[in-house]
N, C-alpha and C. Protein backbone atom coordinates (compact mmCIF):
# COMPACT_ATOMS: atom_id res chain seq x y z
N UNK A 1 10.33 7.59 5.06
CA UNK A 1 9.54 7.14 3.95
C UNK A 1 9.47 5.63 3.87
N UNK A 2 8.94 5.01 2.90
CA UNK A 2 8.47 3.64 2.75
C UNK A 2 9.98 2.64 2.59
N UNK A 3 11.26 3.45 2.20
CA UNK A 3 12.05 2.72 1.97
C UNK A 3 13.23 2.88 3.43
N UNK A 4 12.43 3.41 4.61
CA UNK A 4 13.33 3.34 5.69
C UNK A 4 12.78 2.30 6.01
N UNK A 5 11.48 1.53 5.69
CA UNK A 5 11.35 0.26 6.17
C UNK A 5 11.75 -0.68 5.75
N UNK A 6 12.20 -1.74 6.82
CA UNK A 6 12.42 -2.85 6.26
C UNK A 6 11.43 -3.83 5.24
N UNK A 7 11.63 -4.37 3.99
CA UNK A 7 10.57 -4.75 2.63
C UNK A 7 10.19 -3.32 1.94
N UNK A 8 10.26 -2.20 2.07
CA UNK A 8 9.56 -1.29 1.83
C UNK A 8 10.41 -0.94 0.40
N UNK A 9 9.40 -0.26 -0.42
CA UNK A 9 8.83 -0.09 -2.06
C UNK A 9 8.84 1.18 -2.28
N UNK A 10 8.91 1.16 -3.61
CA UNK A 10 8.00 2.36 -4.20
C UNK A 10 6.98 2.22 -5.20
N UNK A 11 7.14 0.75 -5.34
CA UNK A 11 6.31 0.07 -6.49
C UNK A 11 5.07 0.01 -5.68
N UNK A 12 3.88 0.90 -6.61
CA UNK A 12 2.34 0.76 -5.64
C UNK A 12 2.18 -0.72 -5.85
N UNK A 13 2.08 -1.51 -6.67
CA UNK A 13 1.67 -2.81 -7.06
C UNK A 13 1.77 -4.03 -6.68
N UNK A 14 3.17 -3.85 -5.89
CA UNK A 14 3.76 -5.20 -5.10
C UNK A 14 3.48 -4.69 -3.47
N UNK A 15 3.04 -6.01 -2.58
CA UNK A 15 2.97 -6.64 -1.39
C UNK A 15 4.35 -5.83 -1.09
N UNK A 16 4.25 -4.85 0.07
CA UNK A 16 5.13 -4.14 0.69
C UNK A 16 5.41 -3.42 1.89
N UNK A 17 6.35 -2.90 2.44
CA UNK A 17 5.75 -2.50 4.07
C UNK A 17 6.13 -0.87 3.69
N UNK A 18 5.17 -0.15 4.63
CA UNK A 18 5.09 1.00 4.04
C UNK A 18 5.19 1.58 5.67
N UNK A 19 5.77 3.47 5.30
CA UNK A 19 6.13 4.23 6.78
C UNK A 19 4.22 4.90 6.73
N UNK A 20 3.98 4.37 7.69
CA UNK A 20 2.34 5.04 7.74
C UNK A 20 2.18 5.94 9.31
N UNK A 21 2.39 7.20 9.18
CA UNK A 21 2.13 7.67 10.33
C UNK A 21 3.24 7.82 11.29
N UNK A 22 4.54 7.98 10.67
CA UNK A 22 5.36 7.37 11.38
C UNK A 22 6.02 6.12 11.99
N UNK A 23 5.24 5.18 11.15
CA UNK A 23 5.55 3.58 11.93
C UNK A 23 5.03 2.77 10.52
N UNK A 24 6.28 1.95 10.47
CA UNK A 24 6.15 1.19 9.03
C UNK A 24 4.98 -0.02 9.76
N UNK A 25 4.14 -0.41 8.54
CA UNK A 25 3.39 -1.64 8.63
C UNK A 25 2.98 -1.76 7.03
N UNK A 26 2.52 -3.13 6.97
CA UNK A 26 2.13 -4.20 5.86
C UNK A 26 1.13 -3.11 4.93
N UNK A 27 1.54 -3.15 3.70
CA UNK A 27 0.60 -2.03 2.97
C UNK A 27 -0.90 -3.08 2.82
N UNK A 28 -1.60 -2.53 2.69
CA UNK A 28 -3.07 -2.96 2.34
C UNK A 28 -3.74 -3.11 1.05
N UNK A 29 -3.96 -3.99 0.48
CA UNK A 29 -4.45 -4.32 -1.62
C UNK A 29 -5.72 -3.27 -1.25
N UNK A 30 -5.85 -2.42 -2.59
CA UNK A 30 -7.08 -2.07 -2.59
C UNK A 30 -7.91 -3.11 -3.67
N UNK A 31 -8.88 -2.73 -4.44
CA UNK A 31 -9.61 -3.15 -5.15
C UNK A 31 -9.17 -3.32 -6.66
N UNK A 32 -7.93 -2.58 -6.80
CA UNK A 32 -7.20 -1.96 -8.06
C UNK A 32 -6.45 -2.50 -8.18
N UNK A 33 -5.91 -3.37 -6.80
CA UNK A 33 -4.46 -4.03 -7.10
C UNK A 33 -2.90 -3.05 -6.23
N UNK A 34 -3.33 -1.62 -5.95
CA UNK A 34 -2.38 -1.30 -5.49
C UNK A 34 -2.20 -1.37 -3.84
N UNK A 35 -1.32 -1.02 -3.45
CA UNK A 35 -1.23 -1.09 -2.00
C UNK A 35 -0.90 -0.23 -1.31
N UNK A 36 -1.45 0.45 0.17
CA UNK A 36 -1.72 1.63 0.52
C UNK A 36 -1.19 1.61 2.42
N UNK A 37 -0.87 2.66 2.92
CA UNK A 37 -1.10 2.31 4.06
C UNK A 37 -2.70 2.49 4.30
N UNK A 38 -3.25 1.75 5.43
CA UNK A 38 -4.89 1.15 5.60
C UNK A 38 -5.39 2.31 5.74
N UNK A 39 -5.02 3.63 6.39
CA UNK A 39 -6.13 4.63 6.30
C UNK A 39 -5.86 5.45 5.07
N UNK A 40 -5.23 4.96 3.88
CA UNK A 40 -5.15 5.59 2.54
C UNK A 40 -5.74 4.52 1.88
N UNK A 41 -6.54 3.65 1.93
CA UNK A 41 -6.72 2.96 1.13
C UNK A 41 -8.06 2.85 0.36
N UNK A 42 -8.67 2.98 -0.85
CA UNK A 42 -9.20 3.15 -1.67
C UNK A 42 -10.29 1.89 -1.91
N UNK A 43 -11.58 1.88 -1.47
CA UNK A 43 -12.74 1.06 -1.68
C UNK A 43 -13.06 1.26 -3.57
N UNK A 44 -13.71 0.41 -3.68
CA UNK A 44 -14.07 -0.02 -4.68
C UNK A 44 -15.08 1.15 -5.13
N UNK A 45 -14.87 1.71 -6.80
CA UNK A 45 -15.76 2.70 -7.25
C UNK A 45 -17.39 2.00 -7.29
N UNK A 46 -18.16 2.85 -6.92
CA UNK A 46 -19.10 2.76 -6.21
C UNK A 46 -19.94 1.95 -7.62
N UNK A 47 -19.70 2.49 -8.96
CA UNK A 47 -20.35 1.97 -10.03
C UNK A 47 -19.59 0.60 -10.76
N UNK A 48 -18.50 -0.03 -9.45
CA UNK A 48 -18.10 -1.56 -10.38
C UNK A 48 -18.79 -2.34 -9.33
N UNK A 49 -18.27 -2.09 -8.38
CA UNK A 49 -18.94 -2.97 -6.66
C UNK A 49 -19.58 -2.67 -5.70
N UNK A 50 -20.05 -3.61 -4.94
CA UNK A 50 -20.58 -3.09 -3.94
C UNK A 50 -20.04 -2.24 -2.77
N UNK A 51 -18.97 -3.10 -2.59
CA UNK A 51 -17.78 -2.65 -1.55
C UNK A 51 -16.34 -2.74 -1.88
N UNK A 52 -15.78 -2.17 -1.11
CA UNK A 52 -13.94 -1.95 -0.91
C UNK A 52 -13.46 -3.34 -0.53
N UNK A 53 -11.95 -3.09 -0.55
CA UNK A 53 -11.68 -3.98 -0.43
C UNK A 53 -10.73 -4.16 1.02
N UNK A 54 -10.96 -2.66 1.37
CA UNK A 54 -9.61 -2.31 1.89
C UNK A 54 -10.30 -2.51 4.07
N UNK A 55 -12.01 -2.41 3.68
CA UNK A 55 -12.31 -2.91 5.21
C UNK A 55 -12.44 -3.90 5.67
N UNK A 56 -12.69 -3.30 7.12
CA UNK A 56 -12.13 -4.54 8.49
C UNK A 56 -10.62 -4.81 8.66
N UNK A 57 -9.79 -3.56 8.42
CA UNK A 57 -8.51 -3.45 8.88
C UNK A 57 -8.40 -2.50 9.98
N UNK A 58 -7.50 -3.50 10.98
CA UNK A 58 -7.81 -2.84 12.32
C UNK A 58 -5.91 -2.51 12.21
N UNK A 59 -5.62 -0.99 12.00
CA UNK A 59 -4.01 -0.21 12.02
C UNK A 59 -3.85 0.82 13.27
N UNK A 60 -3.37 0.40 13.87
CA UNK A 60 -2.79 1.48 15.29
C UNK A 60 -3.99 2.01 15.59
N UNK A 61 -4.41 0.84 15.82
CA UNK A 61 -5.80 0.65 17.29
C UNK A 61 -7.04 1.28 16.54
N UNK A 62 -7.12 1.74 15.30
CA UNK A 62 -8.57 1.82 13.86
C UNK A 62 -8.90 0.93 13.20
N UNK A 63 -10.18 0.64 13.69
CA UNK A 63 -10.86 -0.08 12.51
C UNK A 63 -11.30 0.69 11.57
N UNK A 64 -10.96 0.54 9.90
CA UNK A 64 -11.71 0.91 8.85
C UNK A 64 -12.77 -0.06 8.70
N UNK A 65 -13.73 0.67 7.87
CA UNK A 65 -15.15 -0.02 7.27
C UNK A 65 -14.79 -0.18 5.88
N UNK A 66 -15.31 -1.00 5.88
CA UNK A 66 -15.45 -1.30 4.13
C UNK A 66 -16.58 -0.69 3.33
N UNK A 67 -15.97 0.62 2.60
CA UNK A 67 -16.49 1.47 2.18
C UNK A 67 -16.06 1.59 0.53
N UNK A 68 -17.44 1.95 -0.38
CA UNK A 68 -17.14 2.51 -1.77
C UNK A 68 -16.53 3.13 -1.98
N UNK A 69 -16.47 3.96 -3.02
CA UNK A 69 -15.10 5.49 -3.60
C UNK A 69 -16.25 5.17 -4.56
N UNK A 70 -15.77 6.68 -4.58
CA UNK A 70 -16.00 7.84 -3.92
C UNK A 70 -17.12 7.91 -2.66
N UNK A 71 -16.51 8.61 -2.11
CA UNK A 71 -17.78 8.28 -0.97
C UNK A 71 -18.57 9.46 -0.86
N UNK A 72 -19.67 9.23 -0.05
CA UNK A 72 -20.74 9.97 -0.13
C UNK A 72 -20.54 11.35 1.22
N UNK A 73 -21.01 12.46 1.32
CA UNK A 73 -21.29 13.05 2.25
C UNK A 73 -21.56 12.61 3.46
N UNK A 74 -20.85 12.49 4.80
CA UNK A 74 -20.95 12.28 5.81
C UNK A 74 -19.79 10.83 5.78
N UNK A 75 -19.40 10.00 5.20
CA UNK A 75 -18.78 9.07 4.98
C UNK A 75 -17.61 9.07 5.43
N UNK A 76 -16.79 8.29 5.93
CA UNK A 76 -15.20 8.23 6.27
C UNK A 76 -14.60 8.55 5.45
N UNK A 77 -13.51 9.14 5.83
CA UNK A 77 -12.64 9.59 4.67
C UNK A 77 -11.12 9.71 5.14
N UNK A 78 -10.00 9.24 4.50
CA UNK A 78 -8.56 9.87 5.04
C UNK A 78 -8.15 11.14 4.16
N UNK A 79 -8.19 11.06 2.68
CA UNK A 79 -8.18 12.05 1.78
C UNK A 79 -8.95 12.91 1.47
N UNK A 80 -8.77 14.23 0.86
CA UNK A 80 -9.77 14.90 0.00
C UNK A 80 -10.50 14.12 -1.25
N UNK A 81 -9.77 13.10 -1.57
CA UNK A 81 -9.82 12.74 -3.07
C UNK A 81 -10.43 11.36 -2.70
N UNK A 82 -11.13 10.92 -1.32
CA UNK A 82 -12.16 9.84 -1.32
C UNK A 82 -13.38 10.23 -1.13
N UNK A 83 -13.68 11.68 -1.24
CA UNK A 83 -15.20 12.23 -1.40
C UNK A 83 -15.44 12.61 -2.82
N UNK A 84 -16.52 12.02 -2.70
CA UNK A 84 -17.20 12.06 -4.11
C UNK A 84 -17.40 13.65 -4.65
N UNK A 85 -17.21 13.79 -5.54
CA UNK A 85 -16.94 15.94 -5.96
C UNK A 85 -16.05 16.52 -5.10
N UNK A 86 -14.73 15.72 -5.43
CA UNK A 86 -14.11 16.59 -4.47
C UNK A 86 -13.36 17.65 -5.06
N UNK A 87 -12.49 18.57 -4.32
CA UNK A 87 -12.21 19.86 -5.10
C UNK A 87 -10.99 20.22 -4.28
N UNK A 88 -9.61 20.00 -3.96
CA UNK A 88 -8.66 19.70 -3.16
C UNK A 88 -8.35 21.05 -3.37
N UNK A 89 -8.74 21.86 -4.15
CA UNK A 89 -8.05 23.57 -4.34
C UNK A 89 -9.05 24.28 -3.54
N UNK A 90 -9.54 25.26 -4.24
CA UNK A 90 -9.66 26.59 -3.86
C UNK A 90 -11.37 26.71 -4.05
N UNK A 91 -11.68 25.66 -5.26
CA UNK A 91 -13.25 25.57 -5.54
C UNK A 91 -13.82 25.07 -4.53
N UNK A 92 -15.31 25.00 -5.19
CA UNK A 92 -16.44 24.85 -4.79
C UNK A 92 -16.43 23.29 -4.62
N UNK A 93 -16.93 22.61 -3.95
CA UNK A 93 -16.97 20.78 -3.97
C UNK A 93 -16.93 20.56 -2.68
N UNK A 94 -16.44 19.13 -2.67
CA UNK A 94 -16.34 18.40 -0.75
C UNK A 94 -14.19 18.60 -0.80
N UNK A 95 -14.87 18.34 0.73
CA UNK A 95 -13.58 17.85 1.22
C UNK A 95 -13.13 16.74 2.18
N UNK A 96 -11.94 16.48 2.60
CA UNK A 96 -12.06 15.53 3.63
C UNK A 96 -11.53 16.15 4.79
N UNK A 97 -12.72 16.44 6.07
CA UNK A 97 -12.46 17.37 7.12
C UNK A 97 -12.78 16.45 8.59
N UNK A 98 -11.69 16.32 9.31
CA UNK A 98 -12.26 15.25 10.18
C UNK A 98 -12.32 14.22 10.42
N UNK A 99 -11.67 13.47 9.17
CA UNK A 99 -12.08 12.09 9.02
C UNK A 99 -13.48 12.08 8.11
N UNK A 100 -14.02 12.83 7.72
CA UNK A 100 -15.60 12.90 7.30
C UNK A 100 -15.55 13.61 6.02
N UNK A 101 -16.13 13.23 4.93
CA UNK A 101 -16.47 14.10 3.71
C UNK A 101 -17.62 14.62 4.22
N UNK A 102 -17.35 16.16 3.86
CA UNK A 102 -17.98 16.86 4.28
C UNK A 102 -17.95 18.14 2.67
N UNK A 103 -18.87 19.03 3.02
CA UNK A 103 -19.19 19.87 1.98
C UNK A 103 -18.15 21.51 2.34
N UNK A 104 -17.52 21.91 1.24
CA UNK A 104 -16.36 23.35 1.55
C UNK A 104 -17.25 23.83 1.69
N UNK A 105 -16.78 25.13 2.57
CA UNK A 105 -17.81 26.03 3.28
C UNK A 105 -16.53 27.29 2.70
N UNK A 106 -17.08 28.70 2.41
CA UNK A 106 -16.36 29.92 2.22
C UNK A 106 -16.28 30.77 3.35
């Protein structure tokens, strides 16, 4: 976890090194102020900004884009919960499949 690393937190809020993937590195500010490992990290809601804050971070050989939140259908995604209608249970909504918000299928 985040506190086998060396600097590493549990406080989302403070500059910290976080276990991402198995391998601690530098957490990433989102737009909110908190800090994430880079492929958890949270772009700017689509109705304050234009963009995130969290692209053009290049983490164990990925570049992210600097992308809104919620995001749209077809869009990058690490979570269920960075597609826009998403539905992480059993309902009807998107998901995050692939790397891609994409639409649940039954």
């Amino acid at each position: 976890g985040d506190l086998d690393c060396e600097g590493g937190s549990l406080i989302l809020t403070a500059p910290r090194a976080v276990c991402c993937n198995n391998k601690c590195e530098v957490a990433v500010r989102d737009w909110f102020g908190s800090y994430y490992c880079p492929h958890q990290c949270l772009g700017c809601p689509a109705n304050l900004c234009s963009a995130g804050t969290c692209g053009g971070i290049t983490s164990q050989g990925v570049t992210y884009a600097k992308e809104s939140w919620p995001r749209a259908l077809g869009a990058t995604c690490a979570l269920g919960t960075d597609c826009a209608h998403h539905d992480i249970g059993f309902g009807y909504g998107t998901q995050c499949c692939h790397g891609t918000c994409q639409q649940k299928k039954k």
